[in-house]
C-alpha atoms as a PDB file:
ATOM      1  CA  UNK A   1     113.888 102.835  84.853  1.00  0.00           C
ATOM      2  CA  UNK A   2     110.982 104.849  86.439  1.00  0.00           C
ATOM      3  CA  UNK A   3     111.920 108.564  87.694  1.00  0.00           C
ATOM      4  CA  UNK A   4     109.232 110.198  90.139  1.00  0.00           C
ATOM      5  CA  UNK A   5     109.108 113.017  92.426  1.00  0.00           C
ATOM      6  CA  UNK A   6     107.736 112.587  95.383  1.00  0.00           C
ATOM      7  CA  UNK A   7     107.852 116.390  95.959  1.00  0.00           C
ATOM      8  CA  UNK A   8     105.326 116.839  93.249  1.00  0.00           C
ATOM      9  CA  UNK A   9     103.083 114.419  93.974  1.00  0.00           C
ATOM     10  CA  UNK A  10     103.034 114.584  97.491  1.00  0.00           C
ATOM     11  CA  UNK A  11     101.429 118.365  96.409  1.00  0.00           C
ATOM     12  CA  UNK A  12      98.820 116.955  94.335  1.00  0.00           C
ATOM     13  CA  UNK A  13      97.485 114.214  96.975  1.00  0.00           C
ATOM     14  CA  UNK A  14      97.688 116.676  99.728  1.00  0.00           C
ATOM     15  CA  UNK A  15      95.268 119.356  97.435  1.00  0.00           C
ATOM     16  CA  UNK A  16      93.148 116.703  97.439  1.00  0.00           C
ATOM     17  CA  UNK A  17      93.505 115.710 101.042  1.00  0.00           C
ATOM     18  CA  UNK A  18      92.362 118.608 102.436  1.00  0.00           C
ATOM     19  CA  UNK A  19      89.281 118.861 100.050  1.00  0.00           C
ATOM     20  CA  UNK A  20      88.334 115.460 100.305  1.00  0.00           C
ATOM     21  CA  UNK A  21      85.241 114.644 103.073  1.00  0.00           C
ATOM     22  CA  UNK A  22      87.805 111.912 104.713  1.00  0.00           C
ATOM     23  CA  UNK A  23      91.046 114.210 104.756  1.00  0.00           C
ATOM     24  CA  UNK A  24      93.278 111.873 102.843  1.00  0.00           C
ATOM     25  CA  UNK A  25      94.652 111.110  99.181  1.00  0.00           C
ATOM     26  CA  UNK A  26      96.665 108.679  98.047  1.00  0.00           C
ATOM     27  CA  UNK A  27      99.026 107.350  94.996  1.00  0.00           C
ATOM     28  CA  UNK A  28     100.523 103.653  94.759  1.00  0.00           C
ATOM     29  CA  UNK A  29     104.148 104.917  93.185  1.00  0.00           C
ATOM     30  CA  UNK A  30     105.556 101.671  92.605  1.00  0.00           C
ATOM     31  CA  UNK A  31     103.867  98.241  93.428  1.00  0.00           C
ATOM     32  CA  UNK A  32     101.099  96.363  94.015  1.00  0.00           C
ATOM     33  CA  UNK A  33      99.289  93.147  94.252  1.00  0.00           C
ATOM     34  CA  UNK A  34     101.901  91.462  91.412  1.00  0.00           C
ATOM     35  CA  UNK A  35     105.300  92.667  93.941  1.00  0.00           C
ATOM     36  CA  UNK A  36     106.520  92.261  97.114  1.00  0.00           C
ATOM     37  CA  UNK A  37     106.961  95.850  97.783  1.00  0.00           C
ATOM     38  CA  UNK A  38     104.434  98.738  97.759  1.00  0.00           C
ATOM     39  CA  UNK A  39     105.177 102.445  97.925  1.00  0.00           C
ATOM     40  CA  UNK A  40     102.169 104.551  98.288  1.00  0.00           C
ATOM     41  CA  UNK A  41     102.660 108.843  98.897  1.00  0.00           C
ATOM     42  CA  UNK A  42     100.247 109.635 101.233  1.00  0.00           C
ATOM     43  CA  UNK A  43      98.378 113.046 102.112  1.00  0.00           C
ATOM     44  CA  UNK A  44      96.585 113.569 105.233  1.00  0.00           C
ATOM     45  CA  UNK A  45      94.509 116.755 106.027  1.00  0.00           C
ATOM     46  CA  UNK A  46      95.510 118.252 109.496  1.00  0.00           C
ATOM     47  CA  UNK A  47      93.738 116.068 112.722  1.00  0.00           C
ATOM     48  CA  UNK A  48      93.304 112.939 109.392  1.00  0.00           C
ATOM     49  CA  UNK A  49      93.743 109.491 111.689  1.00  0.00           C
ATOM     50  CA  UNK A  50      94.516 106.115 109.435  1.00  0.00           C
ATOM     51  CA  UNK A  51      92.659 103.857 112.248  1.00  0.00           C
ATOM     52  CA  UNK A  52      94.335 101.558 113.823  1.00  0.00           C
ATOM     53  CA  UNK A  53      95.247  98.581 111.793  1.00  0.00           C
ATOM     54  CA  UNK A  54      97.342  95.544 110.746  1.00  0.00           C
ATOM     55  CA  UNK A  55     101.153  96.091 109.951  1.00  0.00           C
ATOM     56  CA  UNK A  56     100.727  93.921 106.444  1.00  0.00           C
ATOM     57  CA  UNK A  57     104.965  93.692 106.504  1.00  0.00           C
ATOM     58  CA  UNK A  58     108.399  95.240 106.906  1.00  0.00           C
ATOM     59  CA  UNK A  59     106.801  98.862 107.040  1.00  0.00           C
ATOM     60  CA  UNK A  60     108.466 102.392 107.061  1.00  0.00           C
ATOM     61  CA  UNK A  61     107.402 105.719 106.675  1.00  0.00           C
ATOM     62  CA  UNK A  62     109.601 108.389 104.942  1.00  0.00           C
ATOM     63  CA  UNK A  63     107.542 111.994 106.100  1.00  0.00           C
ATOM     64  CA  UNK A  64     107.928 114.160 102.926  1.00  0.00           C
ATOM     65  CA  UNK A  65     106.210 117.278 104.527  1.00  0.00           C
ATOM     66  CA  UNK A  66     104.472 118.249 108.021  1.00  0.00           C
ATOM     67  CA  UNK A  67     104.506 116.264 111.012  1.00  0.00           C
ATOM     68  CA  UNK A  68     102.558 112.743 111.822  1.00  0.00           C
ATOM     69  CA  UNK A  69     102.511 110.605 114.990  1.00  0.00           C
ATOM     70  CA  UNK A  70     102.514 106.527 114.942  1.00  0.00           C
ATOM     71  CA  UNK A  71     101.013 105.054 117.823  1.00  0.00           C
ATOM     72  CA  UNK A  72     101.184 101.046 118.608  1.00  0.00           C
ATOM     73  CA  UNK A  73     100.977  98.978 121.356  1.00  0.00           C
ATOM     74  CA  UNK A  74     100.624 102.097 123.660  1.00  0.00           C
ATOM     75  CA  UNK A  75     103.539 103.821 122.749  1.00  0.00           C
ATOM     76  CA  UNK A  76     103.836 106.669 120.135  1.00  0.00           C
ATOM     77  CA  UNK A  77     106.844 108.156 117.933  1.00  0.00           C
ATOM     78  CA  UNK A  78     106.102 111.774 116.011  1.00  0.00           C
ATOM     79  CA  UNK A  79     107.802 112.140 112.637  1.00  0.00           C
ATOM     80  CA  UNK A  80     108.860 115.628 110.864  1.00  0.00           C
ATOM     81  CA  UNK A  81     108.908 116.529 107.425  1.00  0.00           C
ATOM     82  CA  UNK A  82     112.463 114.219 105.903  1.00  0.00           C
ATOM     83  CA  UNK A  83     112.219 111.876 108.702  1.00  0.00           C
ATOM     84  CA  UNK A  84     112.725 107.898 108.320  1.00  0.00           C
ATOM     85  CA  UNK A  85     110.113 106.005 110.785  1.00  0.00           C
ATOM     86  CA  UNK A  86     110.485 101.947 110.872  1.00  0.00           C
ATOM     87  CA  UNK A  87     107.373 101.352 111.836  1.00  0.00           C
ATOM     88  CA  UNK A  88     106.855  98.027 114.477  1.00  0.00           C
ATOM     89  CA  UNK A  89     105.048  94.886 113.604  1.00  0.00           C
ATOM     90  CA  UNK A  90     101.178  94.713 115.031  1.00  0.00           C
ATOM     91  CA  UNK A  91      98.769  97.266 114.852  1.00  0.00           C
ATOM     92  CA  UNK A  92      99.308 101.030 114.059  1.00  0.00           C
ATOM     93  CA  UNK A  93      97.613 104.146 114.058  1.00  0.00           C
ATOM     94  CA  UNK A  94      98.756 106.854 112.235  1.00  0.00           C
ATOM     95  CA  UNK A  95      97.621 110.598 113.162  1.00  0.00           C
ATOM     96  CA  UNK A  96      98.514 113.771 110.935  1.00  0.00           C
ATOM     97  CA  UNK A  97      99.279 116.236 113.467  1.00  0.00           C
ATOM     98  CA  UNK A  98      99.334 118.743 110.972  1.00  0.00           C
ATOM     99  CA  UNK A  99      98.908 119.019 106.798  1.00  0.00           C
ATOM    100  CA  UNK A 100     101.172 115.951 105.993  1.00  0.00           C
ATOM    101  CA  UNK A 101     102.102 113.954 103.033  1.00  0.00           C
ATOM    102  CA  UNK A 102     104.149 110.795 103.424  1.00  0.00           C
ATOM    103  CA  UNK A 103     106.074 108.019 101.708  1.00  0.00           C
ATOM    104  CA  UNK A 104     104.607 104.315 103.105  1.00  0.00           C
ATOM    105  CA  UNK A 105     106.652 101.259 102.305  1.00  0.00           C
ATOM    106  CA  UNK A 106     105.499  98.215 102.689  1.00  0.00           C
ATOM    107  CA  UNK A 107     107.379  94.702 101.522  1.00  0.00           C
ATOM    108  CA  UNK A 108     104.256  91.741 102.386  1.00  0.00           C
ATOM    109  CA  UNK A 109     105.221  88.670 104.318  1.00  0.00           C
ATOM    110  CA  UNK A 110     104.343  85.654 103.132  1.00  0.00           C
ATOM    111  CA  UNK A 111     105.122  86.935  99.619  1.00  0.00           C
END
């Protein structure tokens, strides 16, 4: 048993968000290349895109603080701080619309 909280780090990575010179930080939580599912907090400095890219799986996004926007396929969805975003297959974009730290999920296919 592993006890984070997401609270916590989510202020770290976002400290270092808005100092870094690409206006993001990250922290893999639980996961990686050995599991099926990934959980990385994410900070993003205000205006921060993640360029569009690849879905790698069953995807969500649990906003911790601020306020994001997904776009894919030419539609877009905003999400506010303690909001629960499924996030579609194919390619996304994700946009902080404002300081923002988030909770990404990701369980591979193919795994």
């Amino acid at each position: 048993m592993k006890k984070f909280s997401l609270a916590a780090i989510a202020r770290t990575e976002l400290r270092e968000a808005v100092n870094a010179s690409n206006g993001r930080a990250a922290r893999t939580v639980f996961g990686g290349h050995e599991h099926v599912m990934r959980q990385t907090v994410m900070a993003l400095a205000r205006g921060t895109e993640l360029q569009e890219h690849e879905n790698p799986g069953e995807a969500t996004i649990l906003v911790i603080s601020g306020r994001i926007r997904i776009s894919s396929g030419g539609e877009q969805w905003e999400g506010r701080s303690q909001d629960l975003l499924v996030l579609p297959n194919g390619r996304i974009q994700v946009t902080a619309l404002e300081e923002s730290s988030i909770l990404l999920s990701v369980a591979k296919n193919g795994r």
